[in-house]
Protein backbone atom coordinates (compact mmCIF):
# COMPACT_ATOMS: atom_id res chain seq x y z
CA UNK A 1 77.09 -90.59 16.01
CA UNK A 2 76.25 -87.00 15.52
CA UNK A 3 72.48 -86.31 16.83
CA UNK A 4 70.32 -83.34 17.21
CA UNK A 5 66.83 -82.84 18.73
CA UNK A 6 64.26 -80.33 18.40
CA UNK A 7 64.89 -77.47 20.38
CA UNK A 8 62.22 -76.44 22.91
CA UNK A 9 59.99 -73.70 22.00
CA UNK A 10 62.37 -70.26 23.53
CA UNK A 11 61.08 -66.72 23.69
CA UNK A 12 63.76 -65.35 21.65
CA UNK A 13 62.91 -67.44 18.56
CA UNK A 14 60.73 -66.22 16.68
CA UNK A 15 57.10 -67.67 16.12
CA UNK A 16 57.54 -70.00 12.99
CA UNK A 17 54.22 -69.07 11.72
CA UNK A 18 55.29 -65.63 11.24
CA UNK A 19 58.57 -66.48 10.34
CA UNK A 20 57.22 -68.83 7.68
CA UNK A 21 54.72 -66.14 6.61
CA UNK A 22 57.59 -63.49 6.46
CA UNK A 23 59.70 -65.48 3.89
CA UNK A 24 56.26 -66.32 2.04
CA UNK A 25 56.10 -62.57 1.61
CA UNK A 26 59.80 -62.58 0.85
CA UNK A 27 59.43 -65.14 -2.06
CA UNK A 28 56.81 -63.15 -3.53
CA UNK A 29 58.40 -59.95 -3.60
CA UNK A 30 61.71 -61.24 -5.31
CA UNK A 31 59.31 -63.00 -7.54
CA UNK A 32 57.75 -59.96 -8.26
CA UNK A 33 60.74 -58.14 -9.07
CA UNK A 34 62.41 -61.32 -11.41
CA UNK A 35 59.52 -60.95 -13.17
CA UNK A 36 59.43 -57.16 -13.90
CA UNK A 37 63.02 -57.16 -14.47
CA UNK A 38 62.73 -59.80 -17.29
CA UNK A 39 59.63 -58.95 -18.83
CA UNK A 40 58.79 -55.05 -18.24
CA UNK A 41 62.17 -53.89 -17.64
CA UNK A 42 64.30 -52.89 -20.96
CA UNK A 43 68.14 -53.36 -20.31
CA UNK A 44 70.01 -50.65 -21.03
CA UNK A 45 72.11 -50.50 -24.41
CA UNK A 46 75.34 -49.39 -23.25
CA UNK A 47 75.66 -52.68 -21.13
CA UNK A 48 75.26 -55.14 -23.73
CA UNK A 49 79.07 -56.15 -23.44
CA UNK A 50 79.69 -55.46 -20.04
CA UNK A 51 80.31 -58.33 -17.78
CA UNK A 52 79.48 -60.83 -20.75
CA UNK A 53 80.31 -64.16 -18.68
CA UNK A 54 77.25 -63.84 -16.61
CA UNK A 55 75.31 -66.36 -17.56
CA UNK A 56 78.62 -68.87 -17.53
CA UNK A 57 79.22 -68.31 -13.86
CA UNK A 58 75.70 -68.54 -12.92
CA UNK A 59 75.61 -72.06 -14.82
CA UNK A 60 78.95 -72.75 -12.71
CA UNK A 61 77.25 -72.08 -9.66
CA UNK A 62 73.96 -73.96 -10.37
CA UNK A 63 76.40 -76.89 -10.85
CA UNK A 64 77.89 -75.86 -7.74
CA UNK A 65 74.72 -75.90 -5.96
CA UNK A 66 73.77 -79.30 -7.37
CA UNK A 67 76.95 -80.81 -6.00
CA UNK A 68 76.90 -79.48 -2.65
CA UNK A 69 72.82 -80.61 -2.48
CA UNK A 70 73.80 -84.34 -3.14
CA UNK A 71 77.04 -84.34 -0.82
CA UNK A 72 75.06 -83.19 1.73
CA UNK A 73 72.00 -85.50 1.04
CA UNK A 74 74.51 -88.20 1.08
CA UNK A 75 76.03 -87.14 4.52
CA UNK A 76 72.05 -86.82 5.86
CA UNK A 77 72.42 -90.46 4.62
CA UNK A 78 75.30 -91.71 6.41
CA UNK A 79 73.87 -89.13 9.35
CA UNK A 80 76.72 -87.58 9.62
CA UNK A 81 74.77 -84.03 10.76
CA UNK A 82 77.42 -81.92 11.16
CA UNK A 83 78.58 -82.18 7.90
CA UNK A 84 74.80 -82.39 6.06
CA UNK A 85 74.91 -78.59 7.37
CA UNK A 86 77.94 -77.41 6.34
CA UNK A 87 77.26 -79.00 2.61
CA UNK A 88 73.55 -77.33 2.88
CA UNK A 89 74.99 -74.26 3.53
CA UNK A 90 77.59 -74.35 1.07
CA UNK A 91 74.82 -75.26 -1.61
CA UNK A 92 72.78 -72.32 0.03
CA UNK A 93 76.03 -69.82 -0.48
CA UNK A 94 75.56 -71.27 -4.27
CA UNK A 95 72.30 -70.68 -4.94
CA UNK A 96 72.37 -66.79 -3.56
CA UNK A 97 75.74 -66.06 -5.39
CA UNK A 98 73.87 -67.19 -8.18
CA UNK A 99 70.44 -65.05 -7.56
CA UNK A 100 72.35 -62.18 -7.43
CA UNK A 101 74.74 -62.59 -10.41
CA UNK A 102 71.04 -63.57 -12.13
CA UNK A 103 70.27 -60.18 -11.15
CA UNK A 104 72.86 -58.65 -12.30
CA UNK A 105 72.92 -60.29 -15.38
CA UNK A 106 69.03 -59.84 -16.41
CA UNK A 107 69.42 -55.90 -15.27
CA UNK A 108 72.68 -55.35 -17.83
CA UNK A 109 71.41 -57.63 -20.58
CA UNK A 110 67.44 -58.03 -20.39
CA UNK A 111 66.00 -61.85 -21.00
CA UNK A 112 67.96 -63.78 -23.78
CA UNK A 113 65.63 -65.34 -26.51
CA UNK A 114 65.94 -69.02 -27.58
CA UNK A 115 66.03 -68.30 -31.97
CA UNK A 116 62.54 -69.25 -32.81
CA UNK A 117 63.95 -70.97 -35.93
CA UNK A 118 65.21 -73.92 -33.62
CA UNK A 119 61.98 -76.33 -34.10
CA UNK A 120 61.64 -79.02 -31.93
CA UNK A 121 64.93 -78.43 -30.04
CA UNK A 122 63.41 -74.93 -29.03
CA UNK A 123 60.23 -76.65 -28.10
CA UNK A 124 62.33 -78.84 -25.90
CA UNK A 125 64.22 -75.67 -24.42
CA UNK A 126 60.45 -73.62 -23.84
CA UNK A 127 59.28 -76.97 -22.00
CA UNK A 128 62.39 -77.35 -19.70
CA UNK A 129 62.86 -73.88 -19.29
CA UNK A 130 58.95 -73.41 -17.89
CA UNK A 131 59.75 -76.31 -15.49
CA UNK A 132 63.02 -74.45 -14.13
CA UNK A 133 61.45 -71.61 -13.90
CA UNK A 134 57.64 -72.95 -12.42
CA UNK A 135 59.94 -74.66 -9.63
CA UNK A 136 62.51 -71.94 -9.50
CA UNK A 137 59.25 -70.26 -7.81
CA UNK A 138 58.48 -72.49 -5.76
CA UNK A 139 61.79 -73.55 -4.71
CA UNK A 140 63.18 -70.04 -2.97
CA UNK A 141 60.55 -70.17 -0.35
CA UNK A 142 60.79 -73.91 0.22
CA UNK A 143 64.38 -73.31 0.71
CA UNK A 144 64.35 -70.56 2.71
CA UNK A 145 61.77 -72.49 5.24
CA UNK A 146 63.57 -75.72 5.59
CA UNK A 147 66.79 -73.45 6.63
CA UNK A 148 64.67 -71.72 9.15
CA UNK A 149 63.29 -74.82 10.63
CA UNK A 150 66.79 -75.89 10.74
CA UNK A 151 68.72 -72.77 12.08
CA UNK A 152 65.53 -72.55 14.98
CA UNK A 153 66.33 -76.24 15.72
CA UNK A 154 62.77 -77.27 14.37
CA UNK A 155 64.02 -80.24 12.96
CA UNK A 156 61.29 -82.50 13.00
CA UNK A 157 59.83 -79.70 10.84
CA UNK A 158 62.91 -79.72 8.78
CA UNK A 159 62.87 -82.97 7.52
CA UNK A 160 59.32 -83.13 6.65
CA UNK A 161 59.75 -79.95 4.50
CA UNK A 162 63.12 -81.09 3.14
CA UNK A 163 61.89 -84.16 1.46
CA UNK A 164 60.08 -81.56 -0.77
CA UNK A 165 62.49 -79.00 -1.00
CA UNK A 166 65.98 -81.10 -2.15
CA UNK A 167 64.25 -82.92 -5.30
CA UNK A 168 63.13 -79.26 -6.39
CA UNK A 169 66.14 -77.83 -5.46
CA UNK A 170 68.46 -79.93 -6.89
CA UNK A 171 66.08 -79.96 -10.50
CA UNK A 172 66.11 -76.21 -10.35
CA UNK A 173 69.96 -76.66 -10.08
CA UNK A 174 70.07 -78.65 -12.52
CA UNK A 175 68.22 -77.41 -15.13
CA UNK A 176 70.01 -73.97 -14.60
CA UNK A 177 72.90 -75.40 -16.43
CA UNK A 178 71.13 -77.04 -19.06
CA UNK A 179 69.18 -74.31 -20.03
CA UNK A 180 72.55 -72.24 -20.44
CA UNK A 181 73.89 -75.10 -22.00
CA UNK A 182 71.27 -75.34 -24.36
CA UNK A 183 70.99 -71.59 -25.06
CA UNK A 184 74.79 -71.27 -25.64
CA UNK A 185 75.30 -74.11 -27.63
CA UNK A 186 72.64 -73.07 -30.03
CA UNK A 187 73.60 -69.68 -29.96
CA UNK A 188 77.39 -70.65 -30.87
CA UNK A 189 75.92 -73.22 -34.03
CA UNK A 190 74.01 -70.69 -35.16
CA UNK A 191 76.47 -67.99 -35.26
């Protein structure tokens, strides 16, 4: 049986209070930014048909994400460590190919409306879509502190923070591709 154990405090890790604090500030500036570049920003015009299948590969790696979360929770399970890490960092390699196609995406295109003439099933979107996006905020910093804990072998740390961060994780994954499932299918119907 694979086992690890917390890793005595060294000089040349860094102290986790100002590593924690550093990716706090992290968080918030990327949050910052998301947030100008979908609601101040204006996306250029001559991009509106460039690169096109955006959001499809950033729902394919929100599913990909998802997956690799609950093969690795199930290998934490069975405690099978060695492989728990290499499916967290798969699902890690996910979720920031997906930030920065996001990105990409938002900066060429500009935020995509749900059609207000949906009714309740845009109500449903607007509800779900808050929730993603609520979590979404709190999720990047929660993720980026239980991989710290882990990579500085502060694992007891780890696994109290982690019992937070993989339900939000995994429902930010989630929800990623049923918001663009929503969006597209209505989009499709109504065109």
């Amino acid at each position: 049986m694979e086992t690890l154990t917390d890793t005595p405090q060294r000089p040349d890790l860094p102290e986790a209070r100002g590593a924690v604090g550093g990716l706090l500030a992290l968080s918030a500036v990327a949050s910052a930014f998301l947030f100008w570049l979908l609601y101040f920003r204006q996306a250029p015009p001559r991009f509106a048909q460039s690169l096109t299948f955006l959001p499809a590969l950033n729902a394919v790696l929100n599913g990909s994400a998802a997956i690799s979360l609950c093969v690795g929770f199930y290998f934490i399970m069975k405690r099978r460590l060695v492989a728990h890490q290499r499916a967290m960092a798969t699902a890690f390699a996910f979720s920031t190919l997906f930030l920065f196609s996001y990105i990409l995406h938002h900066a060429l295109h500009g935020d995509v409306i749900f059609p207000a003439d949906a009714g309740s099933v845009r109500t449903a979107y607007l509800l779900l879509l808050a929730s993603h996006v609520l979590l979404s905020v709190v999720a990047l910093p929660m993720v980026l502190i239980t991989f710290f804990f882990s990579l500085s072998g502060r694992f007891a740390a780890h696994r109290r923070i982690a019992h937070y961060t993989f339900p939000i994780w995994l429902y930010v994954s989630v929800t990623g591709v049923i918001v663009y499932l929503m969006l597209a299918a209505y989009t499709r119907a109504a065109n």
